[in-house]
C-alpha atoms as a PDB file:
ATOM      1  CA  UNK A   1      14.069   3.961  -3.476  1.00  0.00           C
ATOM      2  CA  UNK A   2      14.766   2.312  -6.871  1.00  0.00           C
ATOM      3  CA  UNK A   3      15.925  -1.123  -6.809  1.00  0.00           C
ATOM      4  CA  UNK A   4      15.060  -1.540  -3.273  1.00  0.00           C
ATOM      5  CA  UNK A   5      12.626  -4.911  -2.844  1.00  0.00           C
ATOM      6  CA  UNK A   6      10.073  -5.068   0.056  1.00  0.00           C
ATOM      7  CA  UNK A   7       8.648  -8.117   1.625  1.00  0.00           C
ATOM      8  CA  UNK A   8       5.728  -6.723   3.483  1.00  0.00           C
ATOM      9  CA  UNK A   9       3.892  -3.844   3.243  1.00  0.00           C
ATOM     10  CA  UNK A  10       1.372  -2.793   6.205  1.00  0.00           C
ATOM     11  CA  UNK A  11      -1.079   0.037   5.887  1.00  0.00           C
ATOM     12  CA  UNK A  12      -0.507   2.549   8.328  1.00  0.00           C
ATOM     13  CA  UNK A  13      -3.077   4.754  10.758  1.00  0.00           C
ATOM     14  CA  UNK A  14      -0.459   7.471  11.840  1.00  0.00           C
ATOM     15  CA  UNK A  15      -0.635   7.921  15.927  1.00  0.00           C
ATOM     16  CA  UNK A  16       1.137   9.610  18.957  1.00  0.00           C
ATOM     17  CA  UNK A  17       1.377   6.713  20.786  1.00  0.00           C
ATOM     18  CA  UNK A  18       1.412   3.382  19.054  1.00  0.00           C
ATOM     19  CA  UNK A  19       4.743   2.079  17.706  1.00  0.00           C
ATOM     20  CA  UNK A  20       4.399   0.296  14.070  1.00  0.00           C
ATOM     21  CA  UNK A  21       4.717  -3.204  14.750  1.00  0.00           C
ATOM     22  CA  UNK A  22       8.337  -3.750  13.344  1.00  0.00           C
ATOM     23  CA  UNK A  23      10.490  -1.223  12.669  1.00  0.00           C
ATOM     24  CA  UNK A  24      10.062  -0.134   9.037  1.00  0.00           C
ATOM     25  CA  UNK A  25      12.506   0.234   6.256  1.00  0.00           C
ATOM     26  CA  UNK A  26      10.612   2.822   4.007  1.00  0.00           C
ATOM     27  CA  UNK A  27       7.465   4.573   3.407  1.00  0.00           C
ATOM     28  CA  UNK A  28       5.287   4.593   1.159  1.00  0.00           C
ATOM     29  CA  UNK A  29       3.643   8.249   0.549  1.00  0.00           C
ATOM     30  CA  UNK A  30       0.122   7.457  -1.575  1.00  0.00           C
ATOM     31  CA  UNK A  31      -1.168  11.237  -0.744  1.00  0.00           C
ATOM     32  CA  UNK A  32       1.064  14.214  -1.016  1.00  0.00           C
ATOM     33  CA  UNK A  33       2.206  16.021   2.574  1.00  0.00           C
ATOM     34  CA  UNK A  34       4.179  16.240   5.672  1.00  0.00           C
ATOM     35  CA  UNK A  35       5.306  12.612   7.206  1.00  0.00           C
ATOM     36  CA  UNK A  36       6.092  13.205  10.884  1.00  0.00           C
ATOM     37  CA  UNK A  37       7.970  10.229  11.940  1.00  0.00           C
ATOM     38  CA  UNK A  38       9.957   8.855  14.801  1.00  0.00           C
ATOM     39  CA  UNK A  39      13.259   7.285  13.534  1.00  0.00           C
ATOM     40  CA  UNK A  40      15.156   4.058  14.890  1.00  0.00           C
ATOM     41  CA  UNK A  41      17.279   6.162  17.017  1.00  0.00           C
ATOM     42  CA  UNK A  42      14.568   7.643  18.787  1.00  0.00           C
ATOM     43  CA  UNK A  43      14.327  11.110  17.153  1.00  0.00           C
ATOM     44  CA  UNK A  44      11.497  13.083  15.608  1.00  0.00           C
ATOM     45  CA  UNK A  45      12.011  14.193  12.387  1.00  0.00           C
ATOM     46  CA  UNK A  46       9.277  15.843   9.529  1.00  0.00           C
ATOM     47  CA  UNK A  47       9.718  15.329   5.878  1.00  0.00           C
ATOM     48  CA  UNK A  48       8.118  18.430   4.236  1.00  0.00           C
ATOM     49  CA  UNK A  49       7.001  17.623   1.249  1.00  0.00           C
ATOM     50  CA  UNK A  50       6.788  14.281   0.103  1.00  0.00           C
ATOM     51  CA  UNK A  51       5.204  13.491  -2.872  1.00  0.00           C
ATOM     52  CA  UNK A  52       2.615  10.891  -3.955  1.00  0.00           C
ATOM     53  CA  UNK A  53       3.993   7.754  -5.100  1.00  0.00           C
ATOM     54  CA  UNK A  54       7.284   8.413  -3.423  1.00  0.00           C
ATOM     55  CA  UNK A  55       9.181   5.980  -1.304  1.00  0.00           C
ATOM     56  CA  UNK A  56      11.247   7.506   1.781  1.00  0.00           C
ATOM     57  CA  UNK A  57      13.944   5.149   1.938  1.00  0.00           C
ATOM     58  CA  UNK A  58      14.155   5.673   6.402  1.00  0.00           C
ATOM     59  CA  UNK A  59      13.541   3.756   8.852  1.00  0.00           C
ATOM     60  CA  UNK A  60      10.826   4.511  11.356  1.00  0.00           C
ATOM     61  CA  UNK A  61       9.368   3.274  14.378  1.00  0.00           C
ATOM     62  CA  UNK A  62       6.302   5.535  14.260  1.00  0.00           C
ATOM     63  CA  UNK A  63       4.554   7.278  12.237  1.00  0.00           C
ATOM     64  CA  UNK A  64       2.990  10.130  14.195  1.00  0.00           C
ATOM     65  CA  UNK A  65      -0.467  11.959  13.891  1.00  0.00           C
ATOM     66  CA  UNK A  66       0.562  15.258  14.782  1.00  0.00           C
ATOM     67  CA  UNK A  67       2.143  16.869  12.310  1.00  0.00           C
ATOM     68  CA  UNK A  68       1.451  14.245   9.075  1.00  0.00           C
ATOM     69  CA  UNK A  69      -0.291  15.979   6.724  1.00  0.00           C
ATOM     70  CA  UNK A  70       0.364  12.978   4.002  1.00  0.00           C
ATOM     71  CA  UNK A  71      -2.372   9.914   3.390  1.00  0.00           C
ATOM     72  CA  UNK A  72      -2.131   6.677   2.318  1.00  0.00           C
ATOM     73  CA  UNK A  73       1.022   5.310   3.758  1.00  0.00           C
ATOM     74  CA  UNK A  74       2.219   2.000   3.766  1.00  0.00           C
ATOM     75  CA  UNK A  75       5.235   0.691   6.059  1.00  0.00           C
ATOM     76  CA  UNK A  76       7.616  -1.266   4.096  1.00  0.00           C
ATOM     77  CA  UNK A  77      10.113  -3.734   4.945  1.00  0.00           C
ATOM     78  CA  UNK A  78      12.929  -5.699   3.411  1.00  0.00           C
END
């Protein structure tokens, strides 16, 4: 999101199980795909399409194997 400034930025291994360890304020999409995610409010949501070097401006709890399709995120936070 433009004009948006992080403070930390965490590499992320996508997984069905494992929380993020802070809830994230955007993603970071390095390879082009699908980002399955689990939101703050406890829903599952895909974003189809996201493209490399894109920001999704959400924020997430997990980021879930099963159905990501993108590569190289990075949890950001403010």
């Amino acid at each position: 999101m433009a004009g948006t400034i992080y403070g930390t930025a965490t590499p992320v291994t996508p997984s069905d199980t494992e929380n993020l360890p802070r809830l994230c304020t955007g993603i970071y999409v390095g390879g082009a795909g699908a980002v399955t995610v689990v939101m703050a409010n406890g829903d599952t949501v895909t974003f189809a399409g996201a493209l490399a070097g894109s920001t999704l401006p959400i924020q997430a709890r997990r980021i879930k194997a099963s159905g990501t399709t993108a590569t190289l995120l990075v949890a950001l936070e403010n």
